[in-house]
Protein backbone atom coordinates (compact mmCIF):
# COMPACT_ATOMS: atom_id res chain seq x y z
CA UNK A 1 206.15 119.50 100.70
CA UNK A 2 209.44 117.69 99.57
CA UNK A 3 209.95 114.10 100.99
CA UNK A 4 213.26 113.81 103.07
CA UNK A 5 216.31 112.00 101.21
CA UNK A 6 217.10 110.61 104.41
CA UNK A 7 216.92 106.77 105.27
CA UNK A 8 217.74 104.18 107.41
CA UNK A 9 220.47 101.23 106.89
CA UNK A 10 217.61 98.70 107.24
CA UNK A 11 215.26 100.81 105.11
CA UNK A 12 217.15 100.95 102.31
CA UNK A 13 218.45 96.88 102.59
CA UNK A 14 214.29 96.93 102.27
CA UNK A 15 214.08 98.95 99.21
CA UNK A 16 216.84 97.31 97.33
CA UNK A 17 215.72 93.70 98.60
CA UNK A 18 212.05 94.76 96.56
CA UNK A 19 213.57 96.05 93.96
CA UNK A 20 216.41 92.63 93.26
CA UNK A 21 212.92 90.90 93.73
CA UNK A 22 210.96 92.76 91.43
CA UNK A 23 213.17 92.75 88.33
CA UNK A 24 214.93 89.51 89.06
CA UNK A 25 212.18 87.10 90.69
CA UNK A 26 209.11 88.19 89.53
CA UNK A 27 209.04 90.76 86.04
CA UNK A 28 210.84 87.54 84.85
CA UNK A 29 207.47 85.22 86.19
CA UNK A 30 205.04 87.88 84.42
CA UNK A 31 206.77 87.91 81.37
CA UNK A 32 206.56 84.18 80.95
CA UNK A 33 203.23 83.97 81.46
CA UNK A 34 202.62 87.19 79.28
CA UNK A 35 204.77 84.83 76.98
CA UNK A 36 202.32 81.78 77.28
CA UNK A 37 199.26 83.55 77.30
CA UNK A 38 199.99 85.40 73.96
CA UNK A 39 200.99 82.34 72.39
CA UNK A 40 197.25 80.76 72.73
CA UNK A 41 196.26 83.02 70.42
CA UNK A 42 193.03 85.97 70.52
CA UNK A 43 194.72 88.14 73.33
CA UNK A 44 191.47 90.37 73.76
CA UNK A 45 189.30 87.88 75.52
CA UNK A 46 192.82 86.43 77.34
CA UNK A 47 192.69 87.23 80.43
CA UNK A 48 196.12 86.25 81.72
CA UNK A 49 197.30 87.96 79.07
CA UNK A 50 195.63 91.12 79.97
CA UNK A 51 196.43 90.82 83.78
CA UNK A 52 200.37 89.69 82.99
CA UNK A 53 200.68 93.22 80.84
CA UNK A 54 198.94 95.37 83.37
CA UNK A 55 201.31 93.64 86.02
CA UNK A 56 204.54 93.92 83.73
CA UNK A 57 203.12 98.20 83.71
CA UNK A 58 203.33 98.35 87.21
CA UNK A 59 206.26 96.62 88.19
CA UNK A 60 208.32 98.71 85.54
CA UNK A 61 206.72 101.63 87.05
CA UNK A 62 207.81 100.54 90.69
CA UNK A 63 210.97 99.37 89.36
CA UNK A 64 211.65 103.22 87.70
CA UNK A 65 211.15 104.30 91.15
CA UNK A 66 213.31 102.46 93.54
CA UNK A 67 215.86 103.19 91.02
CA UNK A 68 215.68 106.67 91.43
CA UNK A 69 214.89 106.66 94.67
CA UNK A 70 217.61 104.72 95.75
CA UNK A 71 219.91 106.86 93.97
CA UNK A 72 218.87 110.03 95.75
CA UNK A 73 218.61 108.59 98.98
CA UNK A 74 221.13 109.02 102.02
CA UNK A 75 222.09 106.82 104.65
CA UNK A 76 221.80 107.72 107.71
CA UNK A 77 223.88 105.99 110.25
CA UNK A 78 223.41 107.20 114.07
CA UNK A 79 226.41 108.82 115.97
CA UNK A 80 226.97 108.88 119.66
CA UNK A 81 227.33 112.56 119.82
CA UNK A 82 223.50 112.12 118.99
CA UNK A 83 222.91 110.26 122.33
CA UNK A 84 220.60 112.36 125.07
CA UNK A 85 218.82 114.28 122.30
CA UNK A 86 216.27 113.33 119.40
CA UNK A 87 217.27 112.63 116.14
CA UNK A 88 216.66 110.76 112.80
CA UNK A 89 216.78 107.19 113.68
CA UNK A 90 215.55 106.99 117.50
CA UNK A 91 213.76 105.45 119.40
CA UNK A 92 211.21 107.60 121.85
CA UNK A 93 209.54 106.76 124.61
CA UNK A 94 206.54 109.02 125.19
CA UNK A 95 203.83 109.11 127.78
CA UNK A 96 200.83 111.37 126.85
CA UNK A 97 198.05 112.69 128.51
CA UNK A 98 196.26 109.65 129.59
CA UNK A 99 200.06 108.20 131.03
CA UNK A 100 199.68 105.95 128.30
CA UNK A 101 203.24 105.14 127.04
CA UNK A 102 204.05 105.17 122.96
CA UNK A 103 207.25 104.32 121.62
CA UNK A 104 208.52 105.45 118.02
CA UNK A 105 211.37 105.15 115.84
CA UNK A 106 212.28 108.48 113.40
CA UNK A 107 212.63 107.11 110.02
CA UNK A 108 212.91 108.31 106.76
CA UNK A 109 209.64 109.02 104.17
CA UNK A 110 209.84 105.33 102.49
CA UNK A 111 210.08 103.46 105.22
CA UNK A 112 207.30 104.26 108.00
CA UNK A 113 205.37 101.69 108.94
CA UNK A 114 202.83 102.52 111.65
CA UNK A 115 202.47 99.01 112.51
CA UNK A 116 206.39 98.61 113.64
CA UNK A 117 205.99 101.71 115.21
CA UNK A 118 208.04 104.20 113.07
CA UNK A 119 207.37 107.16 111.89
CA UNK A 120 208.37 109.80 109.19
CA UNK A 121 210.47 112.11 110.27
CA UNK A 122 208.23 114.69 108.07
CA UNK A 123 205.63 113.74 110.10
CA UNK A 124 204.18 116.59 112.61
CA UNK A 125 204.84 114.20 115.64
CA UNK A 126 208.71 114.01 114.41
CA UNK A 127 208.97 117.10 113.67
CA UNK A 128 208.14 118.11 117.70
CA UNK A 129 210.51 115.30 118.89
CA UNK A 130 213.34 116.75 116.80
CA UNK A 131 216.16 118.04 119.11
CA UNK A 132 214.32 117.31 122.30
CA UNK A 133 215.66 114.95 125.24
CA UNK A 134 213.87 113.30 128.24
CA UNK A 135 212.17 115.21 130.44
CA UNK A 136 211.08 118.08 127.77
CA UNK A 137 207.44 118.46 126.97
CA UNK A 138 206.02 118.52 123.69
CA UNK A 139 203.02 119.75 121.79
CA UNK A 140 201.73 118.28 118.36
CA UNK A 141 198.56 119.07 116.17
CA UNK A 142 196.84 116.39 115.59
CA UNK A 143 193.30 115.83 113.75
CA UNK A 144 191.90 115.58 117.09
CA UNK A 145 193.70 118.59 118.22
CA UNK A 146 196.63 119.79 120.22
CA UNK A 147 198.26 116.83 122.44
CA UNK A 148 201.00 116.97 125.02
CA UNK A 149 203.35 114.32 125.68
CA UNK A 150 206.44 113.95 127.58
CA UNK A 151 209.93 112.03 126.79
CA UNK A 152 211.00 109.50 128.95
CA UNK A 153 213.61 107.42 126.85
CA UNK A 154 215.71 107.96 123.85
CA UNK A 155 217.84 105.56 122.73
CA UNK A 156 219.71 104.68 119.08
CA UNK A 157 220.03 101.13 117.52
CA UNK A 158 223.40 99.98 117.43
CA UNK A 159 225.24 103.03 120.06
């Protein structure tokens, strides 16, 4: 399944801040010490050496990435003729089966983060949510199989 080119304001000011960091804070670092290591001489048994290449690999790799990435990404700013439904960049308020309550935020493939409570909007449970508004029921397969849950709240950052 293709990733979604879609992306948040903050999640891209995310990407970008990595990547300035990567190739102007610390491929720099690396390559000093790849510098210094290399100049000690046998750079089989040199450790440092070793580590700073392998490093230098997989920042360039990363770096390749966000490059691309960033180019084929879109921003995604929210509009207030979104307001009252679900779309990219909301916030939900759910309460499932248990009346527990869960909130989530619909973001964009690169920049969930389970732990701040957002979620891809490729994601089954986003996918559900999608062009609902409070007071509609939905259904999602999950690993532990099929759970209801019902929206209470929807509301946009910034509207």
């Amino acid at each position: 399944m293709k990733k979604s080119n879609y992306i948040t304001r903050e999640g891209w000011d995310r990407l970008d801040k990595e990547l300035k960091y990567l190739w102007k804070e610390e491929r720099p670092r690396i390559t000093r010490s790849v510098s210094e290591a290399a100049a000690l001489g046998d750079r089989s048994e040199n450790a440092d050496y070793i580590y700073g290449k392998r490093r230098l690999r997989e920042i360039d790799r990363r770096v390749r990435f966000l490059m691309k990435r960033l180019d084929d990404l879109n921003i995604v700013y929210p509009n207030k003729q979104q307001v009252g439904k679900v779309y990219f960049g909301a916030w939900v308020t759910l309460v499932n089966e248990n009346d527990e309550e869960l909130c989530y935020r619909l973001v964009g493939p690169d920049e969930w983060d389970v732990k701040n409570a957002e979620i891809s909007i490729d994601s089954p449970m986003a996918r559900a949510l999608l062009g609902k508004q409070v007071d509609d029921e939905i259904v999602v397969n999950t690993p532990d199989g099929k759970k209801t849950f019902d929206i209470i709240a929807i509301k946009y950052q910034g509207i």
